[in-house]
Protein backbone atom coordinates (compact mmCIF):
# COMPACT_ATOMS: atom_id res chain seq x y z
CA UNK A 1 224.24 103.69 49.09
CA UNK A 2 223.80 99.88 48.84
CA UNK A 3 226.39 99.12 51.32
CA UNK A 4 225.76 101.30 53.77
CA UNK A 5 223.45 99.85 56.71
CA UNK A 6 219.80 101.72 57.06
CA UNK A 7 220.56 102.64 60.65
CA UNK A 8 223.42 104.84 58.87
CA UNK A 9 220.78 106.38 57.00
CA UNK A 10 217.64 106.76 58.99
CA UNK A 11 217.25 108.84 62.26
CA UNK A 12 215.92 106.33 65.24
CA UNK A 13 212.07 107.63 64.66
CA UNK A 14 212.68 107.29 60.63
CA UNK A 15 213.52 103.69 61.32
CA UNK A 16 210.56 103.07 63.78
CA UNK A 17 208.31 104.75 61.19
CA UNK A 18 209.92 102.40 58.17
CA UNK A 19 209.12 99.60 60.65
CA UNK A 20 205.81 99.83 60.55
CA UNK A 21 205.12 101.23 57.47
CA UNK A 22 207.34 98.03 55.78
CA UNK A 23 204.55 95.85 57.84
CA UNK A 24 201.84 97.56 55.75
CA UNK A 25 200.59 99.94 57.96
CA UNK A 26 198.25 103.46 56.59
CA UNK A 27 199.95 106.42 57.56
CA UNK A 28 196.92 107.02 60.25
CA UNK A 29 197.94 103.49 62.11
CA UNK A 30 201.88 104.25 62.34
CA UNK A 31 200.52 107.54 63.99
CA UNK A 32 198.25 105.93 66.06
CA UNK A 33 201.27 103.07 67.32
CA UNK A 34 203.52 106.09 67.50
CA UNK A 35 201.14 108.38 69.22
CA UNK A 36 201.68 111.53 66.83
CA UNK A 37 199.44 113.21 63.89
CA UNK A 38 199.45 111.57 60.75
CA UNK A 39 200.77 114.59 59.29
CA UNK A 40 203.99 114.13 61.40
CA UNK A 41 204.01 110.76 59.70
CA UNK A 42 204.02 112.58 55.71
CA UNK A 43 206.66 114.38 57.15
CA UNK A 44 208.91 111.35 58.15
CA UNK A 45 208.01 109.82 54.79
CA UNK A 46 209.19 113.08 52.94
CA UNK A 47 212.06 113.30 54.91
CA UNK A 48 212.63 108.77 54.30
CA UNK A 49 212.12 109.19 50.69
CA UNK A 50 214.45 112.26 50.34
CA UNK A 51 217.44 110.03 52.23
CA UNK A 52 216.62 106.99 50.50
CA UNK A 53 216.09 108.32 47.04
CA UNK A 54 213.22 106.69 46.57
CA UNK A 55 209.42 108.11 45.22
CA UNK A 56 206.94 106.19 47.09
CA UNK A 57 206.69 103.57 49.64
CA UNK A 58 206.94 100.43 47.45
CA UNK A 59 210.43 101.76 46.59
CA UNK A 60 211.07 102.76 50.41
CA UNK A 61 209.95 99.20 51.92
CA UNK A 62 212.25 97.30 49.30
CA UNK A 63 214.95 99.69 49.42
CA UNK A 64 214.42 99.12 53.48
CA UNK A 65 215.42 95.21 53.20
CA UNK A 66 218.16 95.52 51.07
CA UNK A 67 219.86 97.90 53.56
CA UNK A 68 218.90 95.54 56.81
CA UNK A 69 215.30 96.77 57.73
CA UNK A 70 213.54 94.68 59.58
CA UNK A 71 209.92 92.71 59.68
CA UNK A 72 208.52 93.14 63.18
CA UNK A 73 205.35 90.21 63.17
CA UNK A 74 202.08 90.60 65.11
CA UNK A 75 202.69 89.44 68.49
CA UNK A 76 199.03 87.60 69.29
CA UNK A 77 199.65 88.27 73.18
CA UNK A 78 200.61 91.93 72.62
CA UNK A 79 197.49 94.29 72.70
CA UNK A 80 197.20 97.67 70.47
């Protein structure tokens, strides 16, 4: 799995949801940014962990920037 490229492993809202969670995000603010239930958001992470073979997040974020995940930064002109 190391050489493959996350974008070959994650759907497009997987990635978006790895996005922010990888910028340290609680599952209730990805929901919020993504405008869905936080139990939508368990769901992606089930379904993340599952493709990743990982068991939690810590694993999922580092996992995440071996395969070419991004960091997104805080834009200070961008509002919420």
């Amino acid at each position: 799995m190391e050489s493959m490229n996350i974008r070959d492993i994650l759907s497009n809202r997987e990635f978006e949801v790895m996005v922010l969670v990888s910028n340290g995000l609680y599952n209730k603010e990805v929901a919020d940014k993504l405008k869905c239930e936080e139990c939508t958001i368990k769901k992606h992470l089930q379904h993340i962990f599952e493709k990743m073979r990982v068991q939690n997040r810590t694993e999922a974020t580092v996992k995440f920037f071996k395969l070419g995940g991004m960091l997104i930064l805080p834009n200070e002109n961008q509002s919420n």
